[in-house]
C-alpha atoms as a PDB file:
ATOM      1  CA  UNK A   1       0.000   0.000   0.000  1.00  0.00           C
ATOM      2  CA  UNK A   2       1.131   3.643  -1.123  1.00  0.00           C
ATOM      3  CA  UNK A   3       2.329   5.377   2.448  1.00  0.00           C
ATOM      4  CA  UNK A   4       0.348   8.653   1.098  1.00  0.00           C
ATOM      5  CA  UNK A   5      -2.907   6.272   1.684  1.00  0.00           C
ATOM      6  CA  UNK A   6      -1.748   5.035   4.307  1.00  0.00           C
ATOM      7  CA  UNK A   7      -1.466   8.793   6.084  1.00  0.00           C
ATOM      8  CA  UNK A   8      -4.966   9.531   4.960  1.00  0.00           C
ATOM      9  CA  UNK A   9      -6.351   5.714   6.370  1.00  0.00           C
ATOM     10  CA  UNK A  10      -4.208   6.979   9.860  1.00  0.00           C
ATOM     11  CA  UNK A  11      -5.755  10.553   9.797  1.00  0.00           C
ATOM     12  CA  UNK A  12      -9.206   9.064   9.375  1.00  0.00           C
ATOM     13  CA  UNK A  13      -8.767   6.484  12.156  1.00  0.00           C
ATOM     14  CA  UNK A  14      -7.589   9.462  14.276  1.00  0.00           C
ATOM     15  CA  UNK A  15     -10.696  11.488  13.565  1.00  0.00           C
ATOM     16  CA  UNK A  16     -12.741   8.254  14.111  1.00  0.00           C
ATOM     17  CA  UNK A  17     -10.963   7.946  17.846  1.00  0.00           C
ATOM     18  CA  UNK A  18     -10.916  11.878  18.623  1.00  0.00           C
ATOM     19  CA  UNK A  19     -13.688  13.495  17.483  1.00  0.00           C
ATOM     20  CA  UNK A  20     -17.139  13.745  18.042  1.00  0.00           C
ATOM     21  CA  UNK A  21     -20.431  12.905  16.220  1.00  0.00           C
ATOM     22  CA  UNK A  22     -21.491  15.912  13.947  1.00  0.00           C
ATOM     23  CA  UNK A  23     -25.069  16.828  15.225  1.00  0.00           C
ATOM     24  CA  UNK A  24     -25.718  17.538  11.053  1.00  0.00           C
ATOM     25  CA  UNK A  25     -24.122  15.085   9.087  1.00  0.00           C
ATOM     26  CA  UNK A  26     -22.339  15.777   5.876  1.00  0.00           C
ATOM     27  CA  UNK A  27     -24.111  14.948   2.837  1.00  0.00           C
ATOM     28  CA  UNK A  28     -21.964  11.660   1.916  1.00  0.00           C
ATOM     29  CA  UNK A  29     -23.285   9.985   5.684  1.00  0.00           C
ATOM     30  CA  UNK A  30     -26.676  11.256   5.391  1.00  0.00           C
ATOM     31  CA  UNK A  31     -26.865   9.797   2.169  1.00  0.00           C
ATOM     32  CA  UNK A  32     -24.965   6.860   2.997  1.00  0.00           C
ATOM     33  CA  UNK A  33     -26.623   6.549   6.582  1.00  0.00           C
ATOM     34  CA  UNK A  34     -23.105   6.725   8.606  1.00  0.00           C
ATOM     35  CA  UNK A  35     -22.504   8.411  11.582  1.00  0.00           C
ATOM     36  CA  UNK A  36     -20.354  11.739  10.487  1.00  0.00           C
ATOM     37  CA  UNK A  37     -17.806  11.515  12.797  1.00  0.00           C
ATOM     38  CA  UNK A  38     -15.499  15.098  12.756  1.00  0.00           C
ATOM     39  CA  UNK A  39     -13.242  16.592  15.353  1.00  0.00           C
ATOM     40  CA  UNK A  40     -14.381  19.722  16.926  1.00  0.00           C
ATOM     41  CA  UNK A  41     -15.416  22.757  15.301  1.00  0.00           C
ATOM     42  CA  UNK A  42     -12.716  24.802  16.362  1.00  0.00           C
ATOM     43  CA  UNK A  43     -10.634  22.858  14.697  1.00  0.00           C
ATOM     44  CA  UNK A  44      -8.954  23.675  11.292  1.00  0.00           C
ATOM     45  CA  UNK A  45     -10.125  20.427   9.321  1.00  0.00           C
ATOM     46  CA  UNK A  46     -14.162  20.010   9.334  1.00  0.00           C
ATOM     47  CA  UNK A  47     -14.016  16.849   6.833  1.00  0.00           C
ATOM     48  CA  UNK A  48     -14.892  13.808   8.675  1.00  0.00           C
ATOM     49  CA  UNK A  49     -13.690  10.669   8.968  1.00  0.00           C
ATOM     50  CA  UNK A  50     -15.476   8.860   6.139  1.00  0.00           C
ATOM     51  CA  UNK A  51     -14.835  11.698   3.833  1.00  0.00           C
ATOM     52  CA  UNK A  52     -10.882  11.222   4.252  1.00  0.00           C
ATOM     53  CA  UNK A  53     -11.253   7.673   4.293  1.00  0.00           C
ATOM     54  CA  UNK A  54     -12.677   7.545   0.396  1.00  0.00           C
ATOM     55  CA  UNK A  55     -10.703  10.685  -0.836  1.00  0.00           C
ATOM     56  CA  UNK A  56     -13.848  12.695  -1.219  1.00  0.00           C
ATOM     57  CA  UNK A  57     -14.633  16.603  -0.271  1.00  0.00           C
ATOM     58  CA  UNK A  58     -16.802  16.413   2.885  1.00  0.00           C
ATOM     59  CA  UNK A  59     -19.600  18.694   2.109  1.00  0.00           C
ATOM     60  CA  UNK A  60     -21.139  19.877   5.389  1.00  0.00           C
ATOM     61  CA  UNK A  61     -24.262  22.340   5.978  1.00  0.00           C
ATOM     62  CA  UNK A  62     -23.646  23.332   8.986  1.00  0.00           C
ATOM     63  CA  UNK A  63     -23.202  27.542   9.900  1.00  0.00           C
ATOM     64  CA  UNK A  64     -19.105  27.043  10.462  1.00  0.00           C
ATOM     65  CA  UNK A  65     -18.715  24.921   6.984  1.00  0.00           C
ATOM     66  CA  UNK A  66     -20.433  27.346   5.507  1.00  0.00           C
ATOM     67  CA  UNK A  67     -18.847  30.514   6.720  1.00  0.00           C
ATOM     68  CA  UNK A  68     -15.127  29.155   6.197  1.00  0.00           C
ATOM     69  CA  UNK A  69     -15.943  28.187   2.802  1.00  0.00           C
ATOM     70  CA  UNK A  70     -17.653  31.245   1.778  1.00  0.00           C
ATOM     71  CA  UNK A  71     -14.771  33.623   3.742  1.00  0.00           C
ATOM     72  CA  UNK A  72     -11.824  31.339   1.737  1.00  0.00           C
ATOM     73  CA  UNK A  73     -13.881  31.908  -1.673  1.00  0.00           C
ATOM     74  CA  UNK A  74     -14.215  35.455  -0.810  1.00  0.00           C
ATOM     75  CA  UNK A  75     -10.082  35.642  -0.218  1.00  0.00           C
ATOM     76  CA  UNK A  76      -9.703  33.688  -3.644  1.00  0.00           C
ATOM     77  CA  UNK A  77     -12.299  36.388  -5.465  1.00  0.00           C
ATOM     78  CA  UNK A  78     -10.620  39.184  -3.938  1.00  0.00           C
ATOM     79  CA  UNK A  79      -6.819  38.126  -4.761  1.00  0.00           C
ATOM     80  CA  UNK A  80      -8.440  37.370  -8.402  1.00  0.00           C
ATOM     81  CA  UNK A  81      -9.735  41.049  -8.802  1.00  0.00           C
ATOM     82  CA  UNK A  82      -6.642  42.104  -7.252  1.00  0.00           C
ATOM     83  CA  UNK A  83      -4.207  40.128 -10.092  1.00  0.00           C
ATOM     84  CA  UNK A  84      -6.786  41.353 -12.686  1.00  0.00           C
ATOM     85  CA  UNK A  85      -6.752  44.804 -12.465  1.00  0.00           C
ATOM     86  CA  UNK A  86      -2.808  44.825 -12.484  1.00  0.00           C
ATOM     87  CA  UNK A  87      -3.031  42.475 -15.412  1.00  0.00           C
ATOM     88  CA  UNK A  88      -5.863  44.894 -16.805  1.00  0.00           C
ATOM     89  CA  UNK A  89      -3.625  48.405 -16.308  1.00  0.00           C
ATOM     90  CA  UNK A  90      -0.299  46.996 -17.621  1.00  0.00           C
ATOM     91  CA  UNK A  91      -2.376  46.099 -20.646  1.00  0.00           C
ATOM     92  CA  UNK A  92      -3.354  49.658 -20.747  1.00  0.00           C
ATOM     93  CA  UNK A  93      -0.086  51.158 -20.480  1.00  0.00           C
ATOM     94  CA  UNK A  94       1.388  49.390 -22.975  1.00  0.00           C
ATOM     95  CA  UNK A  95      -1.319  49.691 -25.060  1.00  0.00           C
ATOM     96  CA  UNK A  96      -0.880  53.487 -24.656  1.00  0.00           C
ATOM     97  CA  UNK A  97       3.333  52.920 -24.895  1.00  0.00           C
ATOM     98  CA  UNK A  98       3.239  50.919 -28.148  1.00  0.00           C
ATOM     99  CA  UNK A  99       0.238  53.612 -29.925  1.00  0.00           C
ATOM    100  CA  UNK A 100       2.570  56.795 -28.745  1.00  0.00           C
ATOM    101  CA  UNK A 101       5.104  54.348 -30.488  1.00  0.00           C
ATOM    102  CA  UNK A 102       3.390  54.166 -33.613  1.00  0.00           C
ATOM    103  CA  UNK A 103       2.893  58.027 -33.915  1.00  0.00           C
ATOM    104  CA  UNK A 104       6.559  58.769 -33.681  1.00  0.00           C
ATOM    105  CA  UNK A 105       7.178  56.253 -35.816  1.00  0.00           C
ATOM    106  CA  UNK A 106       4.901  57.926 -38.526  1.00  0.00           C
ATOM    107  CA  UNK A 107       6.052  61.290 -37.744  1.00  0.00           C
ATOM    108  CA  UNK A 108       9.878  59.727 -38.636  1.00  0.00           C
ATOM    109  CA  UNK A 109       8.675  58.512 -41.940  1.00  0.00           C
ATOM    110  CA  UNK A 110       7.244  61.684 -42.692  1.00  0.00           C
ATOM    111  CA  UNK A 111      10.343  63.379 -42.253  1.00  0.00           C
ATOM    112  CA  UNK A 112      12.284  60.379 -44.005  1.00  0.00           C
ATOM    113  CA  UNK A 113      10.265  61.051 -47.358  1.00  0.00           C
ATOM    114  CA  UNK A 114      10.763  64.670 -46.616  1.00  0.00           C
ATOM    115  CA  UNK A 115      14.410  64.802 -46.505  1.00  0.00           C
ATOM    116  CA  UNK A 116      14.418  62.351 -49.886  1.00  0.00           C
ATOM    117  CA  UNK A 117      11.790  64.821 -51.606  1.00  0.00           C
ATOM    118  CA  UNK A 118      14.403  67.455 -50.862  1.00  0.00           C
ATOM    119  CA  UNK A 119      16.987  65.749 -51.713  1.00  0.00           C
ATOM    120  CA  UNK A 120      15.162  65.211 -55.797  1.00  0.00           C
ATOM    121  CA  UNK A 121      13.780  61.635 -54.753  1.00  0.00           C
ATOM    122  CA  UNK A 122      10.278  60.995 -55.528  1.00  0.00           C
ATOM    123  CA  UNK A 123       8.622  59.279 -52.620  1.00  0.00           C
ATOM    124  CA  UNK A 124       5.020  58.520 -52.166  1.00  0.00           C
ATOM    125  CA  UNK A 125       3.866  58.017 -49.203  1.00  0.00           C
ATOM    126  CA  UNK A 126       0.120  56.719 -48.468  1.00  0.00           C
ATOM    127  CA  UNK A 127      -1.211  54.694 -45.607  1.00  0.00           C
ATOM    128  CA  UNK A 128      -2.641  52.710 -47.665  1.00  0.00           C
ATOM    129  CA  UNK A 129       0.651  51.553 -49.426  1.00  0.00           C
ATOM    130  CA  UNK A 130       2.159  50.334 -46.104  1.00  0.00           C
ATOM    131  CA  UNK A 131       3.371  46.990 -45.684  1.00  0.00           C
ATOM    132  CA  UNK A 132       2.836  46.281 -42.143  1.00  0.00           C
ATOM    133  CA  UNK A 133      -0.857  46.618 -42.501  1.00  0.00           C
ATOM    134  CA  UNK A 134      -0.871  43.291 -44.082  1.00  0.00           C
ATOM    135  CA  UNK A 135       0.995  42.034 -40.804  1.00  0.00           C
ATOM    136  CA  UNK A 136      -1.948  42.344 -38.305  1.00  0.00           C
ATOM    137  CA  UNK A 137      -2.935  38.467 -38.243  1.00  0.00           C
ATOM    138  CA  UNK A 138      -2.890  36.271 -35.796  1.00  0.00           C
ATOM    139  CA  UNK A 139      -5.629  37.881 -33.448  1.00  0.00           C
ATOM    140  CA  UNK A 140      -9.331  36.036 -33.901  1.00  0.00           C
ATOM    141  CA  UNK A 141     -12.229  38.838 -33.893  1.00  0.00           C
ATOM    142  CA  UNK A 142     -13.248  37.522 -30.435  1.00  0.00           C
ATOM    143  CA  UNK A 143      -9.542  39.104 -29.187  1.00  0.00           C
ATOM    144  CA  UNK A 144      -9.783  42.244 -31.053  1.00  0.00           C
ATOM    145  CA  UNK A 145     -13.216  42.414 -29.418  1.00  0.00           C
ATOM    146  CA  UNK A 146     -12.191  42.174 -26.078  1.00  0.00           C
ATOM    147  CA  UNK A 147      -9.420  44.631 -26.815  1.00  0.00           C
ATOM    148  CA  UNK A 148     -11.741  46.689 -27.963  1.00  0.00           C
ATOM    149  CA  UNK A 149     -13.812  46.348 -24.831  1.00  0.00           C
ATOM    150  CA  UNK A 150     -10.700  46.956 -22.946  1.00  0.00           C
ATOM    151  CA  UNK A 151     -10.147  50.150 -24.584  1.00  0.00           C
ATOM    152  CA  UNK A 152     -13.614  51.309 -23.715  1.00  0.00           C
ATOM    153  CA  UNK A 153     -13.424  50.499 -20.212  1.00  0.00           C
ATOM    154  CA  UNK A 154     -10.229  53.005 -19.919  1.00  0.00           C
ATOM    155  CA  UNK A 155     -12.735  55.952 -18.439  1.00  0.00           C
ATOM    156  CA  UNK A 156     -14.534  53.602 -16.268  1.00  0.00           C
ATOM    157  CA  UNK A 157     -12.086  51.008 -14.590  1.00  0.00           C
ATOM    158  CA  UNK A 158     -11.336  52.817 -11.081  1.00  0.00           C
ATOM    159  CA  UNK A 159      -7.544  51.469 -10.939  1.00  0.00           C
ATOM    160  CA  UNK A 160      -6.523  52.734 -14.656  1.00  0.00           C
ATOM    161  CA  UNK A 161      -6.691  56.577 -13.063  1.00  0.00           C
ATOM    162  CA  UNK A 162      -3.759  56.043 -10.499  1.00  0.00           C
ATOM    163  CA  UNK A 163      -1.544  53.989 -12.239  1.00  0.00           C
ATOM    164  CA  UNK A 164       0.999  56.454 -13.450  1.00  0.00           C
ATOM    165  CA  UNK A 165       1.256  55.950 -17.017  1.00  0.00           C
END
């Protein structure tokens, strides 16, 4: 036998010999007709012992089950907001970066085919005629859609404002 199950058989023969009957079984004994057998409430594990004996997620209705698995949601909502908002302004930024980008960069080829008009070169310059339009493939309408969201969410995502770019 695998020593992993045999640390979950011990821990659920400890919970058998230390804890206490639950006074609302978990859904797995009340279906199953067992006695839930879990150690105290204050205690930092609320599965019981049949739960860690077959592997399974002890789903229990009672008000302290409940509340710790709505307050460790809560943390796991809250740190995912948190990640996308930072994820969601660097995107802006650079967004902002690479478009001042690509106004220098046309302002430079203006003054390029300037200086070669001056210098008896005939140069024709049209957006139109620009290579690197044809290089904007790769993104599936659903991304440039959400881009496109993103871009219109600039004057009403709260975090965007501070960010210093």
């Amino acid at each position: 036998m695998p020593s992993s199950r045999q640390e979950v058989l011990r821990l659920a023969l400890e919970i058998q010999r230390n804890g206490s009957e639950s006074p609302i079984p978990c859904d797995r004994c009340l279906a199953g007709n067992l006695k839930c057998i879990a150690m105290p409430e204050n205690s930092s594990r609320l599965k019981c012992s049949e739960c860690v004996r077959a592997g399974k997620p002890c789903v229990n209705m009672s008000w302290v089950s409940l509340d710790k698995t709505r307050e460790e949601y809560q943390k796991k909502v809250d740190e995912d907001k948190k990640l996308l908002a930072e994820v969601i302004a660097r995107l802006l930024k650079n967004k902002k970066i690479l478009k001042q980008a690509e106004e220098r960069a046309k302002k430079k080829a203006w003054c390029l085919a300037n200086e070669l008009r001056e210098a008896g070169e005939e140069v024709d310059v049209a957006e139109d005629d620009c290579p690197a339009a044809d290089a904007l493939v790769g993104f599936s309408p659903a991304v440039w859609s959400t881009l496109a969201c993103l871009d219109d969410m600039v004057g009403v995502v709260p975090f965007a404002e501070g960010s210093g770019s």
